[in-house]
C-alpha atoms as a PDB file:
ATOM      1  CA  UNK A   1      25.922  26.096   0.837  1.00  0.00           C
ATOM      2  CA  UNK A   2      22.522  26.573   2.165  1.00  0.00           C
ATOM      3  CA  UNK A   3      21.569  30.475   1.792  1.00  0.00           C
ATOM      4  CA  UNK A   4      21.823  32.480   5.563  1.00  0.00           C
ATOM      5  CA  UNK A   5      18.089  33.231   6.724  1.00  0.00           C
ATOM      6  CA  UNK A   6      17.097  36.681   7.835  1.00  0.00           C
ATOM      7  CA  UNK A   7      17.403  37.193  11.448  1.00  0.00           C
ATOM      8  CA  UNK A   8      14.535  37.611  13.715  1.00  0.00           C
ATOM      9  CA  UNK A   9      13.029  40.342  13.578  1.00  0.00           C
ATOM     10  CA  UNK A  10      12.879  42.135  17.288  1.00  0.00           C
ATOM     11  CA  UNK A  11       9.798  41.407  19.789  1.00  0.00           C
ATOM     12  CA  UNK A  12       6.942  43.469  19.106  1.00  0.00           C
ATOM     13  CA  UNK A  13       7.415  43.722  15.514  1.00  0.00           C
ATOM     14  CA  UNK A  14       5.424  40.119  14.852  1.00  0.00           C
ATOM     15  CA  UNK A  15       2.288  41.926  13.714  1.00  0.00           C
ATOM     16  CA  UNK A  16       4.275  43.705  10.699  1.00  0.00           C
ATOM     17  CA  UNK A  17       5.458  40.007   9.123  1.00  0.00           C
ATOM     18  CA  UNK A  18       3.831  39.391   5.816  1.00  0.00           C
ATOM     19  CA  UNK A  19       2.695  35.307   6.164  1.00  0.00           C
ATOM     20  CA  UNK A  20       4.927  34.440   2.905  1.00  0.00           C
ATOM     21  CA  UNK A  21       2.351  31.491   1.752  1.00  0.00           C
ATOM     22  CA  UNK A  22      -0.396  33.948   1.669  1.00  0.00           C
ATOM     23  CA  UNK A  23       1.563  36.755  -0.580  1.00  0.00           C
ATOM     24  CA  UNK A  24       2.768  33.852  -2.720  1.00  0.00           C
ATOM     25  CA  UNK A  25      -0.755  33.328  -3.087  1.00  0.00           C
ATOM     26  CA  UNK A  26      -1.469  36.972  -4.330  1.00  0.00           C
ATOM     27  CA  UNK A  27       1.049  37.389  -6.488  1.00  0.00           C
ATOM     28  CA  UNK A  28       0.314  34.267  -8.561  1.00  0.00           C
ATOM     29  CA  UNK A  29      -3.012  34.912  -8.547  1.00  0.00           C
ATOM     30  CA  UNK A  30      -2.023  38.296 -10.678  1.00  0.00           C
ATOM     31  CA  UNK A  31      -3.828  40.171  -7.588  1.00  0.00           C
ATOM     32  CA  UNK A  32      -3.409  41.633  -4.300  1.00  0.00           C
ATOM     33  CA  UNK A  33      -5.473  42.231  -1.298  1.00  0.00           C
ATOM     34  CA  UNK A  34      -6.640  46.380  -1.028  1.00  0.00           C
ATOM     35  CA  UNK A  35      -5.359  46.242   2.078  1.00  0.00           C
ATOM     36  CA  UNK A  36      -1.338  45.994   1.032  1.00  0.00           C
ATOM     37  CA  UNK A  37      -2.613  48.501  -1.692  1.00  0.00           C
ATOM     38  CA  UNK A  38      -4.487  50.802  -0.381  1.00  0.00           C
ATOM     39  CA  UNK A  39      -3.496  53.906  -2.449  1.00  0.00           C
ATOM     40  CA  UNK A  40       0.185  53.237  -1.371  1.00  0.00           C
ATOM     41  CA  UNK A  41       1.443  52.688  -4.946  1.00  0.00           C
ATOM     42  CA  UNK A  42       4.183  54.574  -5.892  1.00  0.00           C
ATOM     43  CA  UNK A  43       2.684  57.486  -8.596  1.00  0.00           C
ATOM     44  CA  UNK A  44       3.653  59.673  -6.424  1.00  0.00           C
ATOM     45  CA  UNK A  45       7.828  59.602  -6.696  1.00  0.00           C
ATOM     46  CA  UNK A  46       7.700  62.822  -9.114  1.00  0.00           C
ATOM     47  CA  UNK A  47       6.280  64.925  -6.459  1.00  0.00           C
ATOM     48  CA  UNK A  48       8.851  63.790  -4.311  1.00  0.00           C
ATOM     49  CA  UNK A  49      11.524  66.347  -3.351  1.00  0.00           C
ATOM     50  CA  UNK A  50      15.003  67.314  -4.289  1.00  0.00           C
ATOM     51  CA  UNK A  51      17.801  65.800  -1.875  1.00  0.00           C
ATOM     52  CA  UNK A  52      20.380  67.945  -0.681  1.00  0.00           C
ATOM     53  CA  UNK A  53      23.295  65.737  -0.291  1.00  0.00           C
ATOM     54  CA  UNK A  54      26.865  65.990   0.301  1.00  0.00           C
ATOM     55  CA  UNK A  55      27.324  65.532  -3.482  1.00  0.00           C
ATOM     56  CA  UNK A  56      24.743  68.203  -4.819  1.00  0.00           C
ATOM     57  CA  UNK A  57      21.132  68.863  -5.613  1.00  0.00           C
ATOM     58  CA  UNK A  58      19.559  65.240  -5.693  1.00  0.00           C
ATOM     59  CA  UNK A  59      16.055  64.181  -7.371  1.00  0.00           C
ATOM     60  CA  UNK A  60      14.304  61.273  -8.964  1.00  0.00           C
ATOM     61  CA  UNK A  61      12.635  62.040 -12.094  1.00  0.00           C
ATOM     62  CA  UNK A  62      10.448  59.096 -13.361  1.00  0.00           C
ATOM     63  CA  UNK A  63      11.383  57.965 -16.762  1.00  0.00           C
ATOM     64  CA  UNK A  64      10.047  58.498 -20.087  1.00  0.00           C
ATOM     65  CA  UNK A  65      11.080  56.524 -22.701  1.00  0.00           C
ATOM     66  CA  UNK A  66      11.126  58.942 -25.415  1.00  0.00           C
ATOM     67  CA  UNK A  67      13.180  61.037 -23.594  1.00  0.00           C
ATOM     68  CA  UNK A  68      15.465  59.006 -21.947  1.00  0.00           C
ATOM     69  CA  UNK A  69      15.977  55.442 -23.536  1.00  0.00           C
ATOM     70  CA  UNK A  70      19.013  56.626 -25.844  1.00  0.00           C
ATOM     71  CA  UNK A  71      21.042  57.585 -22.360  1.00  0.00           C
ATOM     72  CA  UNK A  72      19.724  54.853 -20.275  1.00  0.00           C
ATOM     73  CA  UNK A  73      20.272  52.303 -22.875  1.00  0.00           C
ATOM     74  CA  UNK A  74      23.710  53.377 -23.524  1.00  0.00           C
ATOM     75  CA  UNK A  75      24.643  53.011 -19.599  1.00  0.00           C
ATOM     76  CA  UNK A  76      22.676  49.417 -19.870  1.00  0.00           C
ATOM     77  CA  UNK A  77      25.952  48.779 -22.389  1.00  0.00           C
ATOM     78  CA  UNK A  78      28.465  49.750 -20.196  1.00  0.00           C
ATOM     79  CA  UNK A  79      30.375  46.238 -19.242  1.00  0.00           C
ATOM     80  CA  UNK A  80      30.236  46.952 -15.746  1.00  0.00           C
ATOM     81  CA  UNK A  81      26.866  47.634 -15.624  1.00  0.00           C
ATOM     82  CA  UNK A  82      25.640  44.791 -17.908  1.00  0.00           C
ATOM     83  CA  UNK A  83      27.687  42.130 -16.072  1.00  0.00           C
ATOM     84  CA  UNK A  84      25.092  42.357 -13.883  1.00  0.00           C
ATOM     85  CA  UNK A  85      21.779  43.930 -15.110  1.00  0.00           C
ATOM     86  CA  UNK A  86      22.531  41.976 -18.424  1.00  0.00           C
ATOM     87  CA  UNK A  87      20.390  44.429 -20.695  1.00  0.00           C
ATOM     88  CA  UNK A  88      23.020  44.664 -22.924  1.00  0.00           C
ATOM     89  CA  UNK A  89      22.239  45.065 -26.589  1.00  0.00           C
ATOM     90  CA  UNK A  90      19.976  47.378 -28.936  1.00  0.00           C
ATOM     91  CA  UNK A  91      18.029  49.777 -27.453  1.00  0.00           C
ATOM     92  CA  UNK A  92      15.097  47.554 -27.415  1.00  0.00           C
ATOM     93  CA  UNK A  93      16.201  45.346 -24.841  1.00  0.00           C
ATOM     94  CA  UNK A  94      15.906  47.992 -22.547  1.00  0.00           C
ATOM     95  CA  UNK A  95      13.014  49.612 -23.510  1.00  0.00           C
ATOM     96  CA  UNK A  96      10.998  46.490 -23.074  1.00  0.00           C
ATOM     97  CA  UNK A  97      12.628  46.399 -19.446  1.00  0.00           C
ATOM     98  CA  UNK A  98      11.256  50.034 -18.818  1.00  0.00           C
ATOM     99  CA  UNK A  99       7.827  50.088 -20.829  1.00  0.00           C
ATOM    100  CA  UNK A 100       7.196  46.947 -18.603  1.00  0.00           C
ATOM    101  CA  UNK A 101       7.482  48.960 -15.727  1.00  0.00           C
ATOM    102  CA  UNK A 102       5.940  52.329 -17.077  1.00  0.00           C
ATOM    103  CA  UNK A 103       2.994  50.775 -18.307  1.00  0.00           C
ATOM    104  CA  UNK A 104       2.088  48.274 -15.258  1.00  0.00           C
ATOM    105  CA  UNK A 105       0.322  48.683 -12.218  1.00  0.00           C
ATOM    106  CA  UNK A 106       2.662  51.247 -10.148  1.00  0.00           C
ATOM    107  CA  UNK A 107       4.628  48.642  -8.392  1.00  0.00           C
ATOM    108  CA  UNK A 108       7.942  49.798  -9.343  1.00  0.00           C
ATOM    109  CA  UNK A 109       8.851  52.914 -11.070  1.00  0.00           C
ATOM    110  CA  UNK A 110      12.075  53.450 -13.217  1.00  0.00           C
ATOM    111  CA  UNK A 111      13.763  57.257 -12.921  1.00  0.00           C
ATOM    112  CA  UNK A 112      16.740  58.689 -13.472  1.00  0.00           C
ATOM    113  CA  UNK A 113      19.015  60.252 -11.088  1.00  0.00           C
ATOM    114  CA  UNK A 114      19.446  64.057 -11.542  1.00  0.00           C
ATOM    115  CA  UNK A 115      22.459  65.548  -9.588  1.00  0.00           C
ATOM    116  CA  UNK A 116      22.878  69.085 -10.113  1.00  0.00           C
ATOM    117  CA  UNK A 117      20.231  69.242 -13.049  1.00  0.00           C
ATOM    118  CA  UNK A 118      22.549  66.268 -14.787  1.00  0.00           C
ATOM    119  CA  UNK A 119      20.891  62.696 -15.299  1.00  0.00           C
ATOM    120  CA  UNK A 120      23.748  60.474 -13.934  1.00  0.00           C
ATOM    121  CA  UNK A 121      22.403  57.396 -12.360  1.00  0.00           C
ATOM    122  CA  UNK A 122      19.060  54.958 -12.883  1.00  0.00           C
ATOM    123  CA  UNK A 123      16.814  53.979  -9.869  1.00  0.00           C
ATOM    124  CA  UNK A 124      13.763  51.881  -9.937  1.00  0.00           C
ATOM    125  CA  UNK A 125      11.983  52.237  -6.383  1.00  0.00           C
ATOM    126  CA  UNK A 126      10.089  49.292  -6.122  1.00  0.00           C
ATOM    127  CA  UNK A 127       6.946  47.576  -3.725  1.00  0.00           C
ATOM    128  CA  UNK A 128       9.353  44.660  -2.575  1.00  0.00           C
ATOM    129  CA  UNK A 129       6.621  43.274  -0.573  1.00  0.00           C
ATOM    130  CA  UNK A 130       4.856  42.352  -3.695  1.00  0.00           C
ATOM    131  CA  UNK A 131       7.775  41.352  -5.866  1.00  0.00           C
ATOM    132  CA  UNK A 132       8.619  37.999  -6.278  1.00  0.00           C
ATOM    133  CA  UNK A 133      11.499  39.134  -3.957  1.00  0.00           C
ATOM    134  CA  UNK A 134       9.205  38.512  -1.117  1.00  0.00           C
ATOM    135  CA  UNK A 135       9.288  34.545  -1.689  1.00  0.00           C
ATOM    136  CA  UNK A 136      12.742  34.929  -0.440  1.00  0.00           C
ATOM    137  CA  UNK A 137      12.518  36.724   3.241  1.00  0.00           C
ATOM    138  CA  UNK A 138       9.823  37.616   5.700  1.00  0.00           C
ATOM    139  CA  UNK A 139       8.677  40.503   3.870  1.00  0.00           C
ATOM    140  CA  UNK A 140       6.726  43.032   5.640  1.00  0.00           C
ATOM    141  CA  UNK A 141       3.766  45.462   4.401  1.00  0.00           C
ATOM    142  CA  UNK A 142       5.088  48.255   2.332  1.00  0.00           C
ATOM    143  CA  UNK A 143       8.566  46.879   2.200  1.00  0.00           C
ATOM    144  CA  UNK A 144       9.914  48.807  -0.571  1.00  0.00           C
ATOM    145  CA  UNK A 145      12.819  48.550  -2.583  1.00  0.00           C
ATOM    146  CA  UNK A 146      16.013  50.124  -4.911  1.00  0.00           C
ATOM    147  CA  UNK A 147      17.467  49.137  -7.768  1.00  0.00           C
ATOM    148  CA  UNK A 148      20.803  50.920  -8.649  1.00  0.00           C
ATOM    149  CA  UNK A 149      23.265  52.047 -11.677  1.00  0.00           C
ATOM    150  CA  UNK A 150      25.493  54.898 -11.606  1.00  0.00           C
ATOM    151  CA  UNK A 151      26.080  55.761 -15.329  1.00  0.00           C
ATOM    152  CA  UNK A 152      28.984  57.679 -15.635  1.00  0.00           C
ATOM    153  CA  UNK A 153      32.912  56.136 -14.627  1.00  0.00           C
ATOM    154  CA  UNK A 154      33.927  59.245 -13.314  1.00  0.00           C
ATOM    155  CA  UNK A 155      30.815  58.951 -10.547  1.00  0.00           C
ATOM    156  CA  UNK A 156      31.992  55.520  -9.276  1.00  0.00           C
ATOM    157  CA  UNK A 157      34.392  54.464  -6.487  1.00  0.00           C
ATOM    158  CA  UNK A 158      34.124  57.850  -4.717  1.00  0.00           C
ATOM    159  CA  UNK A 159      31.303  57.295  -2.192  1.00  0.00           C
ATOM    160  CA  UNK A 160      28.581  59.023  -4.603  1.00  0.00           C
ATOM    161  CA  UNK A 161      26.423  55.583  -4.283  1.00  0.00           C
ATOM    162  CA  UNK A 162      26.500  55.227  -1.024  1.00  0.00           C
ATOM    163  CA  UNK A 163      25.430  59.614  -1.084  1.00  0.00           C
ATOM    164  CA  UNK A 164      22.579  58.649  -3.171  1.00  0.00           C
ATOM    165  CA  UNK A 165      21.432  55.552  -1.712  1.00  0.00           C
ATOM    166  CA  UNK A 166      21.151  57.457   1.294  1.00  0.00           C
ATOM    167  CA  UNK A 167      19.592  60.164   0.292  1.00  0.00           C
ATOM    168  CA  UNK A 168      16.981  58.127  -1.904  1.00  0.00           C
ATOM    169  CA  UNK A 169      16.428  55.760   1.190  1.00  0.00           C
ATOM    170  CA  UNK A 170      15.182  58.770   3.196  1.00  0.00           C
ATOM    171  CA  UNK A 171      12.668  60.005   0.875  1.00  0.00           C
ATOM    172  CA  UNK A 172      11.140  56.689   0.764  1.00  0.00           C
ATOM    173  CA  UNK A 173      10.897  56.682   4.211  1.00  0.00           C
ATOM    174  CA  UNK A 174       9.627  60.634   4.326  1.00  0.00           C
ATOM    175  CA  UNK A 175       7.062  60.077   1.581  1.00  0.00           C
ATOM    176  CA  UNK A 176       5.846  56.440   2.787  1.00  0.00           C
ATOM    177  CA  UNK A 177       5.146  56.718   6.246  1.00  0.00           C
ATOM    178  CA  UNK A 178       4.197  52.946   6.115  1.00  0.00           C
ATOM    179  CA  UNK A 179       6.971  51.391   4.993  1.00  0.00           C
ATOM    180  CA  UNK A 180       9.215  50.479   8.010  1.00  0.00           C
ATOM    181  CA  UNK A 181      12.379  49.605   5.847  1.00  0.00           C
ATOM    182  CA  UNK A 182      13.800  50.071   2.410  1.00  0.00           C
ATOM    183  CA  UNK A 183      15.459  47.036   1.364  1.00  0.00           C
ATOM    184  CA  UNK A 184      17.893  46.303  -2.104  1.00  0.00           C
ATOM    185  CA  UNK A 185      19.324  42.804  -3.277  1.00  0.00           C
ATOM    186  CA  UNK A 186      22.589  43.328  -5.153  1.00  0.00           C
ATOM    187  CA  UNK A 187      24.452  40.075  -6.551  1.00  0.00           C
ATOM    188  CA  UNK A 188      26.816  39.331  -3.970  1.00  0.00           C
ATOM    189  CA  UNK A 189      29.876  39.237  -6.233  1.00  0.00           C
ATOM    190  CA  UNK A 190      29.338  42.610  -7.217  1.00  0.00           C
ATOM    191  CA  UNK A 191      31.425  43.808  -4.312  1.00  0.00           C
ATOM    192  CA  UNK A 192      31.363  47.639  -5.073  1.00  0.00           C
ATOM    193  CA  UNK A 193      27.220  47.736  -4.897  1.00  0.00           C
ATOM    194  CA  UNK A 194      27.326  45.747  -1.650  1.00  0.00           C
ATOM    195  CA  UNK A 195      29.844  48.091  -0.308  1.00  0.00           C
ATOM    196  CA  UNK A 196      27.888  51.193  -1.614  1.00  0.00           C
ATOM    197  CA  UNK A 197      25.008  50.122   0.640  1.00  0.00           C
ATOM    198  CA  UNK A 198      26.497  49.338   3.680  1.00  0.00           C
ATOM    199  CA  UNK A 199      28.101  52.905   3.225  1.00  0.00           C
ATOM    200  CA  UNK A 200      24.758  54.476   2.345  1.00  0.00           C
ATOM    201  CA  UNK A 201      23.283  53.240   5.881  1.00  0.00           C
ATOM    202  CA  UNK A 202      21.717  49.631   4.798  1.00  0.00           C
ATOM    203  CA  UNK A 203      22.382  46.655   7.166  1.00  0.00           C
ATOM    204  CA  UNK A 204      23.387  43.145   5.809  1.00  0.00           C
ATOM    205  CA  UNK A 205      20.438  41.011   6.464  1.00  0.00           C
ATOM    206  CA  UNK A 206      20.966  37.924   4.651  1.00  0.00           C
ATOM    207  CA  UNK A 207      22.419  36.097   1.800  1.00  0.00           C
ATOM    208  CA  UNK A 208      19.533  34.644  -0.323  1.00  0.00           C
ATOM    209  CA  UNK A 209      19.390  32.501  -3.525  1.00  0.00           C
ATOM    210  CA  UNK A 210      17.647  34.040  -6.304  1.00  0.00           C
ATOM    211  CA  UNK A 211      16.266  32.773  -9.502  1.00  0.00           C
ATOM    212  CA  UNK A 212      18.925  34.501 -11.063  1.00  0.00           C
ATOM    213  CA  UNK A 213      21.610  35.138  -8.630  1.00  0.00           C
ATOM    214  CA  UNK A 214      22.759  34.579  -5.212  1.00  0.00           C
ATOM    215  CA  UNK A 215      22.061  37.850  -3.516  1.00  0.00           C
ATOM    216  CA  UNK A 216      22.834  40.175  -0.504  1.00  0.00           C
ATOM    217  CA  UNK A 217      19.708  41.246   1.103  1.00  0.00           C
ATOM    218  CA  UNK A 218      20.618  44.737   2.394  1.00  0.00           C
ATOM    219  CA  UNK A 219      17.662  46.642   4.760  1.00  0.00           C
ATOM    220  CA  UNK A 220      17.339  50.458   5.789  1.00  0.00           C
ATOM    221  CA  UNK A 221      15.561  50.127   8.632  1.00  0.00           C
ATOM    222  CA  UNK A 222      13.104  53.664   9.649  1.00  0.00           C
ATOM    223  CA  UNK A 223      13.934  52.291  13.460  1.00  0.00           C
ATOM    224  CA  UNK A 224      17.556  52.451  12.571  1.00  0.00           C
ATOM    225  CA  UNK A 225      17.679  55.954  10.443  1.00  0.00           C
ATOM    226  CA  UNK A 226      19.094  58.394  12.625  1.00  0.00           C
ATOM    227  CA  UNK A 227      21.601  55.328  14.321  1.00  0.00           C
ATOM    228  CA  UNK A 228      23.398  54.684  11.168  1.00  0.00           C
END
């Protein structure tokens, strides 16, 4: 079956569309133009702020390896978690996953999750409009994007994903004032995630083939914030 395309986006809003051919372009050409870049990396997530959420005391911390790999790595073995992140393994499968991250160009940034002063979940906000992601929908300037894992058993299946998602969603959208929508791609089988994120305030946008799944394309959209 043919993967759903992305509805239109409303009138008015045709000046915000990325042309997909030309960020192709970019992102094979290992560069971008200043003007998607313009300072609007994403160093800044440690000075972010803490979250107060219905669950606790909520902040990203960026990651550092030496710190954090044994924990993180340990999660990455989890089966339910490596079904689909498939980093499963010693702990240098993920550290090359993080360092690539940590030591590139401030596109994406892995952190942990720290509810209530206790690391309990893995994040990686990430510039989705110059991912390879955006070869797959009409991707917009300063799209930006969330990767999830909640670590610990005892924190699933109780609504603190769709908490967090929330909460992380808004301080994208407080500390980017030009990204119009936060948008995530969990594997559609992984019904739990999916769920998480429609709970956590993200619209179902599309379903989209991936290189190396068949995903949901969830969006957070700053129009829609104080709606959903």
């Amino acid at each position: 079956m043919s993967p759903i395309r992305p509805p239109a986006d409303p009138p008015g809003d045709d000046t915000l569309d990325l042309r997909l051919d030309e960020l192709v372009t970019l992102l094979e050409g290992g560069h971008v133009d200043a003007e998607l870049l313009d300072g609007d990396l994403l160093d800044s997530v440690a000075t972010w702020n803490a979250a107060h959420t219905s669950a606790g005391i909520f902040q990203l911390v960026p990651v550092r390896l030496e710190r954090d790999l044994r924990l993180i790595a340990r999660w990455m073995n989890d089966p339910a978690v490596a079904a689909f992140w498939e980093l499963a393994g010693p702990e240098t499968v993920t550290a090359e996953h993080i360092r690539t991250q940590v030591e590139g160009d401030g596109r994406s940034v892995p952190c942990l999750g720290v509810l209530d002063a206790t690391p309990m979940s893995y994040f990686e906000i990430y510039r989705a409009d110059l991912d390879p992601l955006a070869r797959h929908y009409p991707a917009r300037p300063h799209d930006t994007g969330i990767h999830l894992l909640i670590g610990g058993v005892t924190d699933r299946g109780r609504g603190v994903g769709s908490t967090l998602l929330r909460a992380v969603a808004d301080l994208v959208l407080d500390h980017r004032p030009r990204c119009t929508r936060v948008v995530a791609e969990p594997d559609i089988r992984n019904t739990p995630s999916v769920s998480a994120f429609l709970s956590g305030g993200f619209r179902y946008a599309a379903e989209v083939d991936l290189p190396d799944k068949r995903a949901a394309l969830m969006m957070r959209d700053r129009a829609l914030r104080h709606v959903l």
